[in-house]
N, C-alpha and C. Protein backbone atom coordinates (compact mmCIF):
# COMPACT_ATOMS: atom_id res chain seq x y z
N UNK A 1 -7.49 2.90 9.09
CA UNK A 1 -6.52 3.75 8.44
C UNK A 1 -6.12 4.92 9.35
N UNK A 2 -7.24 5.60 10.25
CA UNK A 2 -6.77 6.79 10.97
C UNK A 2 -5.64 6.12 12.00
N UNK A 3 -5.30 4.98 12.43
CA UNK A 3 -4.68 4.76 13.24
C UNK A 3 -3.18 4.52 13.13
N UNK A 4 -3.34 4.08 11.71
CA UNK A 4 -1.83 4.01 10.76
C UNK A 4 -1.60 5.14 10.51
N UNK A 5 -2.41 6.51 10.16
CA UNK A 5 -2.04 7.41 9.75
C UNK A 5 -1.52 7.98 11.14
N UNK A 6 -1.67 7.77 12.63
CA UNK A 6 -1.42 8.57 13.66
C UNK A 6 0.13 7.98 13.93
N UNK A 7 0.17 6.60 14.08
CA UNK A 7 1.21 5.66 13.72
C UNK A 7 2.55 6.68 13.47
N UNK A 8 1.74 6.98 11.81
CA UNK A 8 3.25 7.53 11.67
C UNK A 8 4.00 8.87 11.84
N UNK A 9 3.04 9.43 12.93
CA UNK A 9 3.47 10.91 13.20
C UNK A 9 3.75 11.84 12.62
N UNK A 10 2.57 12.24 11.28
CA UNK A 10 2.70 13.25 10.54
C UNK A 10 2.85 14.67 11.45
N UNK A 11 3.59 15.73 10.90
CA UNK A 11 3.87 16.35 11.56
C UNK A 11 3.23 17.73 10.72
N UNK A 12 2.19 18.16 10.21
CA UNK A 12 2.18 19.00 8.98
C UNK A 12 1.29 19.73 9.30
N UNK A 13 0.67 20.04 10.84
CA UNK A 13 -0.03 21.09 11.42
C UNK A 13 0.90 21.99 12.81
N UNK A 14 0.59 22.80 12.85
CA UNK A 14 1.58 23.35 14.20
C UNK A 14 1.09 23.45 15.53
N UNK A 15 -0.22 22.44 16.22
CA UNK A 15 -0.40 22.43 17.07
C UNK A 15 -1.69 20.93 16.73
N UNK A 16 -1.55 20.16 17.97
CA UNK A 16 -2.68 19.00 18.23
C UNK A 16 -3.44 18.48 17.27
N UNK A 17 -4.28 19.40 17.75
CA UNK A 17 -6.29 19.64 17.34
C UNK A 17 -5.61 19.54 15.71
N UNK A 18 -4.92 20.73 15.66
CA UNK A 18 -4.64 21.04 14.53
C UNK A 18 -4.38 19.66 13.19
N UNK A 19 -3.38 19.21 13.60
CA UNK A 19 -3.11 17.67 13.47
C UNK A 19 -3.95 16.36 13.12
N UNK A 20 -4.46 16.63 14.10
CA UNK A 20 -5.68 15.14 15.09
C UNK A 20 -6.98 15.71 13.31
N UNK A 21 -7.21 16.56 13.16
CA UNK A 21 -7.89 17.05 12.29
C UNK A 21 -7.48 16.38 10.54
N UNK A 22 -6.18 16.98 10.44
CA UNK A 22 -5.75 16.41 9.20
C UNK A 22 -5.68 15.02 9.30
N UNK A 23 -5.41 14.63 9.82
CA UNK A 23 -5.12 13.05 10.09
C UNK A 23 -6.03 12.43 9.91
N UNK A 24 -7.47 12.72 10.65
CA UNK A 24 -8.86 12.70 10.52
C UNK A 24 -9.38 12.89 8.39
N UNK A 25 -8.90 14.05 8.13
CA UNK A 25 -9.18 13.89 6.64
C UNK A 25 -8.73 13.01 5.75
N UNK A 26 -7.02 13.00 6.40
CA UNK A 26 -6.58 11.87 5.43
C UNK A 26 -6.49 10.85 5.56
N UNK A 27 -7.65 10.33 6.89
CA UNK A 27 -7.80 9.06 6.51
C UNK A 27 -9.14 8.58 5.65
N UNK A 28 -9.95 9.71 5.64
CA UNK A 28 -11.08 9.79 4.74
C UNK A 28 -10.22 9.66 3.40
N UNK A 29 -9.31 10.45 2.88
CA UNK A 29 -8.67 10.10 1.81
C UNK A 29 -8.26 8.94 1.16
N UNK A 30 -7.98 8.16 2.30
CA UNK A 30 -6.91 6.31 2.46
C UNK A 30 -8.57 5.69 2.04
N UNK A 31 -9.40 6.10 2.20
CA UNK A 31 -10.67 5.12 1.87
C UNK A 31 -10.25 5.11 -0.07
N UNK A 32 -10.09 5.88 -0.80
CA UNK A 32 -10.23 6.28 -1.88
C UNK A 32 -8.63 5.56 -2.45
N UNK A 33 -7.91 5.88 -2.17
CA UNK A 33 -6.17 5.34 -2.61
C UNK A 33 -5.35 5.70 -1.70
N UNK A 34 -4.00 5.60 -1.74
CA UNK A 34 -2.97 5.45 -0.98
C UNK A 34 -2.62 6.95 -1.58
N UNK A 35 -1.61 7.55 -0.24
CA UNK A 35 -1.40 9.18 -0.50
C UNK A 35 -0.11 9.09 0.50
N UNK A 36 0.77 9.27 -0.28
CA UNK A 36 2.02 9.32 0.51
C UNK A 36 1.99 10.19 1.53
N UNK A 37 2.21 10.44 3.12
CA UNK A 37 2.47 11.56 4.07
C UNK A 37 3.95 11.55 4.58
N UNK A 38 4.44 10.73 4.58
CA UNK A 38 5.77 10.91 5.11
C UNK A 38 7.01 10.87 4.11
N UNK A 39 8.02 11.26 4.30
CA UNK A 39 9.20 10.60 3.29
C UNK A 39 9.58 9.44 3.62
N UNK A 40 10.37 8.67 2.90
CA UNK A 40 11.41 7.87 3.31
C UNK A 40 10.78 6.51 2.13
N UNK A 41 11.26 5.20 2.42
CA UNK A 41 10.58 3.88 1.30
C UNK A 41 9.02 4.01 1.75
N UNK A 42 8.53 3.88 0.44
CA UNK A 42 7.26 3.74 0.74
C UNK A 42 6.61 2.43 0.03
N UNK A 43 7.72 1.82 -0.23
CA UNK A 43 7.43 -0.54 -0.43
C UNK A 43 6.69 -0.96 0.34
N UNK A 44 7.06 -0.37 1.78
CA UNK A 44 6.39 -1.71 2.75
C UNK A 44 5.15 -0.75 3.17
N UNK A 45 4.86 0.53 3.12
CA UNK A 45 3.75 1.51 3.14
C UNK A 45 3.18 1.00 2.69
N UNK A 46 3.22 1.17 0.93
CA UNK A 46 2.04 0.22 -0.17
C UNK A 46 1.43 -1.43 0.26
N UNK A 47 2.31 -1.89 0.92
CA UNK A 47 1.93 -3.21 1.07
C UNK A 47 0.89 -3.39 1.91
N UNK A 48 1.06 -2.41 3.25
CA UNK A 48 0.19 -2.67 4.36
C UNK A 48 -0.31 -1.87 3.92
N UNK A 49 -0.86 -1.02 3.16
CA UNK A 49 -2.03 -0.14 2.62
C UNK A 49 -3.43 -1.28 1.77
N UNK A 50 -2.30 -1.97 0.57
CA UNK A 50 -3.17 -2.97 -0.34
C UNK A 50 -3.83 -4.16 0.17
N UNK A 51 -2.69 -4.16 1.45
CA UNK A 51 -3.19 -5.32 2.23
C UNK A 51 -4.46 -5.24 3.09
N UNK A 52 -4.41 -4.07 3.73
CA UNK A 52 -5.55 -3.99 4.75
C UNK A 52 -6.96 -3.56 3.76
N UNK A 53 -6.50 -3.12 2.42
CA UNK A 53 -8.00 -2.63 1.70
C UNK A 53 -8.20 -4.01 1.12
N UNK A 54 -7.62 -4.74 0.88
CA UNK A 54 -7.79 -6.14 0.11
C UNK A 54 -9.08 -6.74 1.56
N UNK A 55 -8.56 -6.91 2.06
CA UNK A 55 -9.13 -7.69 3.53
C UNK A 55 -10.36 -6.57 3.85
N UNK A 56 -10.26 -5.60 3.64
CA UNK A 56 -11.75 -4.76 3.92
C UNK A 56 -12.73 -4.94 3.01
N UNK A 57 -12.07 -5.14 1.25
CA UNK A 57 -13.02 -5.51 0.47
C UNK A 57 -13.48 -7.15 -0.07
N UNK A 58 -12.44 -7.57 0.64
CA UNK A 58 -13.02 -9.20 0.70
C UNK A 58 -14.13 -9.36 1.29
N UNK A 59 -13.70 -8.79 3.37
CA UNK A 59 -14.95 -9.26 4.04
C UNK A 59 -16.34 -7.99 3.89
N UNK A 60 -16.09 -7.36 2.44
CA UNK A 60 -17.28 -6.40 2.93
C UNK A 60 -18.15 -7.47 1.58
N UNK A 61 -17.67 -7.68 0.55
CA UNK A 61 -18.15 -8.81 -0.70
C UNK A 61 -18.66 -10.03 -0.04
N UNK A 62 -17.99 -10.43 0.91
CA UNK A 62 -18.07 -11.93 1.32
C UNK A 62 -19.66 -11.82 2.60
N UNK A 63 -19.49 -10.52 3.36
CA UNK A 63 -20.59 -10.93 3.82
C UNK A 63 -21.87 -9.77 3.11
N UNK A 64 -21.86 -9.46 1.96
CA UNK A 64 -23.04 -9.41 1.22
C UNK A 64 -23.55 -10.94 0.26
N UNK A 65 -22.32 -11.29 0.26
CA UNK A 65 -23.13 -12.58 -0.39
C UNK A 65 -23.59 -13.84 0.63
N UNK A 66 -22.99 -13.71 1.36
CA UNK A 66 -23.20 -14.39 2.25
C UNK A 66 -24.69 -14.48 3.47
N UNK A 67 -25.33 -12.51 3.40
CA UNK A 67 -26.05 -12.16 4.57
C UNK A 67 -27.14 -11.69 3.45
N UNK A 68 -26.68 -11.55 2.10
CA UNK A 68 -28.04 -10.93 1.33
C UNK A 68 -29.59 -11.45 1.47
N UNK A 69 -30.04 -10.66 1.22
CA UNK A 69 -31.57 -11.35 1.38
C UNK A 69 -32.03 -11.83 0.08
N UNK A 70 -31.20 -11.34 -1.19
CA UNK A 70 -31.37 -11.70 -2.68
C UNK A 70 -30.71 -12.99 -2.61
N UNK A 71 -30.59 -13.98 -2.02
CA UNK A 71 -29.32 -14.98 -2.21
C UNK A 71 -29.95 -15.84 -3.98
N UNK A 72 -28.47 -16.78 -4.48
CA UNK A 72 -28.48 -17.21 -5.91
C UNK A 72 -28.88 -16.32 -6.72
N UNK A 73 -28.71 -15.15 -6.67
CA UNK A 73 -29.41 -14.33 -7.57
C UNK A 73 -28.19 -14.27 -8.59
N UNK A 74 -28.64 -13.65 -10.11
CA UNK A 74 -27.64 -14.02 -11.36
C UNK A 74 -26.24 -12.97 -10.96
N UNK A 75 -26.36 -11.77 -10.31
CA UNK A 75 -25.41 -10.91 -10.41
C UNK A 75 -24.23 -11.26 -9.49
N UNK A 76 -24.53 -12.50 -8.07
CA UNK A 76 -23.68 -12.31 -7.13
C UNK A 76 -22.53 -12.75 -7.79
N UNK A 77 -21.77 -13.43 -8.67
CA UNK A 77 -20.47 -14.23 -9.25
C UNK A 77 -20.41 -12.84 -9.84
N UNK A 78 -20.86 -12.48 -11.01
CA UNK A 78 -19.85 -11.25 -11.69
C UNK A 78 -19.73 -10.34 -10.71
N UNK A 79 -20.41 -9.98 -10.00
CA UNK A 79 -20.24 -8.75 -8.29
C UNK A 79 -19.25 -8.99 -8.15
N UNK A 80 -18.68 -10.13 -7.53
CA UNK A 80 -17.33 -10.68 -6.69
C UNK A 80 -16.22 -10.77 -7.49
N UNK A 81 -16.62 -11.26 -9.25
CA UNK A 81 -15.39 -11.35 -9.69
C UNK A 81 -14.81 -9.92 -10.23
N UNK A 82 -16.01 -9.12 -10.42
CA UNK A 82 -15.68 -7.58 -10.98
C UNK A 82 -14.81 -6.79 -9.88
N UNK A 83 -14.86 -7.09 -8.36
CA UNK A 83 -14.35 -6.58 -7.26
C UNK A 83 -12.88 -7.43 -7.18
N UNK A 84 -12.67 -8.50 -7.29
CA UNK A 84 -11.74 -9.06 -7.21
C UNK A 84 -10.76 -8.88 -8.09
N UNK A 85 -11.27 -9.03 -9.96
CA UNK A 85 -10.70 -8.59 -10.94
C UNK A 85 -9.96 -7.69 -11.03
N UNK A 86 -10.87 -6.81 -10.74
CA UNK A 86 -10.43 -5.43 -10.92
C UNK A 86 -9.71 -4.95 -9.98
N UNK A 87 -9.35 -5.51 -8.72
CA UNK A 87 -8.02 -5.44 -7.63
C UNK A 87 -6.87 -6.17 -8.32
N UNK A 88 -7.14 -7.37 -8.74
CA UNK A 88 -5.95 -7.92 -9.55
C UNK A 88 -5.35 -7.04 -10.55
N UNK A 89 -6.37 -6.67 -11.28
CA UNK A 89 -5.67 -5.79 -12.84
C UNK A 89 -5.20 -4.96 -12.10
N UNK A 90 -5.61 -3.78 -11.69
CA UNK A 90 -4.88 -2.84 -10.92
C UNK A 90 -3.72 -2.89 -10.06
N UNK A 91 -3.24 -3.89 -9.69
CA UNK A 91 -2.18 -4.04 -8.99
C UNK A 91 -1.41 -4.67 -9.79
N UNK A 92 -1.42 -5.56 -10.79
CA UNK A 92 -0.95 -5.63 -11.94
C UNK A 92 -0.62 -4.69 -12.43
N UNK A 93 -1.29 -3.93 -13.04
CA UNK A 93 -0.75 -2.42 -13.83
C UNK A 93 0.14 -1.52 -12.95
N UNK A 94 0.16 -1.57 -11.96
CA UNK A 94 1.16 -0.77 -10.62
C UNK A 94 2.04 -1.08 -10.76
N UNK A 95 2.05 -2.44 -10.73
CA UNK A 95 3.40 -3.25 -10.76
C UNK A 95 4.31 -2.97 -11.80
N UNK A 96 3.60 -3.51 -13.11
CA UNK A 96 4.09 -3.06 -14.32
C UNK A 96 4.80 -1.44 -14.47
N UNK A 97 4.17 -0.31 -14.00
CA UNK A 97 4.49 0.65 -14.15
C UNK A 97 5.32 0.81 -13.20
N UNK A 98 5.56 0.47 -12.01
CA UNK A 98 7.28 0.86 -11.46
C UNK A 98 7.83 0.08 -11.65
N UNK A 99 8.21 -1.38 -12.24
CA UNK A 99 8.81 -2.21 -12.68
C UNK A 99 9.18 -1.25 -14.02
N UNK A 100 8.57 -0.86 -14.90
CA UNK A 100 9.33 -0.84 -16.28
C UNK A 100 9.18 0.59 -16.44
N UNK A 101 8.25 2.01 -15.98
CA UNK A 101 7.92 3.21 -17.19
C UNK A 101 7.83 4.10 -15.51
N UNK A 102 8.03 3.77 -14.13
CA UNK A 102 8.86 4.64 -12.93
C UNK A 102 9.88 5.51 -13.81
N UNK A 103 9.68 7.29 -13.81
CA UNK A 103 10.85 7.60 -13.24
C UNK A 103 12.03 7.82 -13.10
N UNK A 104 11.72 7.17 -11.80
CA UNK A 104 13.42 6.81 -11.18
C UNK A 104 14.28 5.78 -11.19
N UNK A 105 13.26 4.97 -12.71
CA UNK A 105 14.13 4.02 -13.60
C UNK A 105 15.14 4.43 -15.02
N UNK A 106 15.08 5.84 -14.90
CA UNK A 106 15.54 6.64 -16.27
C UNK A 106 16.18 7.78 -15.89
N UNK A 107 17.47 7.89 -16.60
CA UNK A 107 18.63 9.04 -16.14
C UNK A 107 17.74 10.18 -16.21
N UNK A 108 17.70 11.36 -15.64
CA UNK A 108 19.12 11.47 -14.14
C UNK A 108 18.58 10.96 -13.01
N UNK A 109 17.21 10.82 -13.05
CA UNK A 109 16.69 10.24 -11.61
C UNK A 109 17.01 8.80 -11.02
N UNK A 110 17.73 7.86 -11.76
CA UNK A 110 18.47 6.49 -11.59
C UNK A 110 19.49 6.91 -10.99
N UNK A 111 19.75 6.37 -9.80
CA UNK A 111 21.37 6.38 -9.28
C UNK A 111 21.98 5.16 -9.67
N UNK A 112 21.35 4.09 -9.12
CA UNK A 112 22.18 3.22 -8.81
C UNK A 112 21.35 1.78 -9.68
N UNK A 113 20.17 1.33 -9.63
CA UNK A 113 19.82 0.48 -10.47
C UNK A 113 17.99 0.65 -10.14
N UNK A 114 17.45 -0.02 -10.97
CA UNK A 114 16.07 0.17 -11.18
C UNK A 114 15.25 -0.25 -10.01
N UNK A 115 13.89 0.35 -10.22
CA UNK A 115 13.33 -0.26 -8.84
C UNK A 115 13.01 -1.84 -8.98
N UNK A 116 12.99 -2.49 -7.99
CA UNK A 116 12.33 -4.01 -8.38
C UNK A 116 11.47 -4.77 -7.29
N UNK A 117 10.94 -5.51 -7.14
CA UNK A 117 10.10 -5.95 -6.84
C UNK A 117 10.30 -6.47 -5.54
N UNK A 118 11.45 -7.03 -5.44
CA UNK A 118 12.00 -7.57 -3.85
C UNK A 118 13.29 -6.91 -3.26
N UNK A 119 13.08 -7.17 -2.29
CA UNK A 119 14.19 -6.25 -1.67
C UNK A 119 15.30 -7.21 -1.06
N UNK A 120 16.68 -7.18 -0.91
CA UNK A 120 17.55 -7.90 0.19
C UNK A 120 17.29 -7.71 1.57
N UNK A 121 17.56 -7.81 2.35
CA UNK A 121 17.67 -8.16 3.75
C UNK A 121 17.44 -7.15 4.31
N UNK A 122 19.03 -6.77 3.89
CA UNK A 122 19.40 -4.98 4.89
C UNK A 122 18.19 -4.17 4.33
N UNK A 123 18.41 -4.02 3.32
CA UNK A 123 16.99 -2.88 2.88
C UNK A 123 15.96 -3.14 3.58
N UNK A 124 14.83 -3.99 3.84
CA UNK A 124 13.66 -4.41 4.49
C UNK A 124 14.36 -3.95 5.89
N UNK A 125 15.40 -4.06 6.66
CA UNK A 125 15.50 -3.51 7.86
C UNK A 125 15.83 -2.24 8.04
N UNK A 126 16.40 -1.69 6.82
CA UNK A 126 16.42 -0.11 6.77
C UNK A 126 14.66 0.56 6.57
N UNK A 127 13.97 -0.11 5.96
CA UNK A 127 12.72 0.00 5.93
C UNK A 127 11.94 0.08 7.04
N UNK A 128 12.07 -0.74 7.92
CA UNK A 128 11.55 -0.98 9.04
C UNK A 128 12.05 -0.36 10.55
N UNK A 129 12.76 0.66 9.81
CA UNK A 129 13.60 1.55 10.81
C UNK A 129 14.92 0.57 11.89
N UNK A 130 15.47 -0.55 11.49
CA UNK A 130 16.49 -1.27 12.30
C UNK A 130 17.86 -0.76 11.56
N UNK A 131 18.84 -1.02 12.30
CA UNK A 131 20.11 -0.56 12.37
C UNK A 131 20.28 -1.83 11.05
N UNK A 132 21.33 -1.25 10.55
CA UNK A 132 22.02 -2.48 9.42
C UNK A 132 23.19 -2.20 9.32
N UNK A 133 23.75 -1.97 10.32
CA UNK A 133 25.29 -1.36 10.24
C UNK A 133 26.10 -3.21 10.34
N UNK A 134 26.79 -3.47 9.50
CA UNK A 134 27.59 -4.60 9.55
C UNK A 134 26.75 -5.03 8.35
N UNK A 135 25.84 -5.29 7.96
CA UNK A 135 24.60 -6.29 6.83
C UNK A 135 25.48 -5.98 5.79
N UNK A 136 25.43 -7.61 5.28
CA UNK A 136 25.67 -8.08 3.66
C UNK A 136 24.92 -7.27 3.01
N UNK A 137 25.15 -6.08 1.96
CA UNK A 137 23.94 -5.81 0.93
C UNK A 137 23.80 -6.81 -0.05
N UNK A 138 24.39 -8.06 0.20
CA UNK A 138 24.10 -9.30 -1.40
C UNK A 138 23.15 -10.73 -0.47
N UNK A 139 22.57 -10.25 0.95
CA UNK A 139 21.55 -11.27 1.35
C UNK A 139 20.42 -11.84 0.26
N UNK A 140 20.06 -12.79 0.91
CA UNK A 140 19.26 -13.08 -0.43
C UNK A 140 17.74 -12.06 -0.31
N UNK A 141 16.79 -11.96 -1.67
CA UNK A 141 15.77 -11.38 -1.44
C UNK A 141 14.72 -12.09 -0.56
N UNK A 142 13.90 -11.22 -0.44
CA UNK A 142 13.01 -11.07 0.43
C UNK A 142 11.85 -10.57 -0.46
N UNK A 143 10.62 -11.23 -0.32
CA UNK A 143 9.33 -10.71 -0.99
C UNK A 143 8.56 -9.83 -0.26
């Protein structure tokens, strides 16, 4: 996480050290949940956030059951499914809540239409910092 967080060149100390420091805390923070630092879409932020903790808490589950010295013991299945579960529900309920009770799905904070789940083309390259000058905004979505 400290390396994504350097990545994106927070700028919110007025010298280095100064910096190199916060960056340092908030990636102690990123252990705990996702914490917005920059402006701009933060879709594809969340993704590579859920993504890289998904994959940290797979292989940290996978090799306790795998390296335990308790092996077949009664708790390892509910362990894994309580860790797994409970990443599912929760990202479920995320979903649900900027899909339907966001916000900036309800006047005056709506401009233009609700948030949703996939994006078109141009957007994902406006996301990704690329030019989209000429882009169809009616490409098809993108997950």
């Amino acid at each position: 996480m400290f390396i994504w967080i350097r990545l994106m060149h927070t700028q919110f100390c007025d010298n280095a050290p100064e910096e190199l420091g916060y960056n340092i805390i908030m990636a102690i923070v990123y252990i705990f949940g996702y914490f917005n630092l920059i402006e701009g879409h933060t879709r594809l932020r969340y993704l590579i956030y859920y993504i890289v903790t998904f994959v940290e808490d797979f292989s940290l589950i996978l090799s306790w059951y795998l390296f335990a010295h308790t092996q077949n013991h009664w708790y390892h299945y509910p362990a894994m499914s309580a860790v797994f579960g409970g990443y599912t529900i929760g990202l479920t309920f995320m979903g649900i809540y900027y899909m339907i009770f966001h916000p900036n799905n309800y006047e005056p904070h709506r401009k233009h239409k609700k948030i949703r789940l996939c994006l078109n083309k141009s957007e994902w390259l406006e996301i990704c910092g690329r030019s989209v000058v000429g882009t169809d905004t009616h490409n098809e979505s993108i997950v």
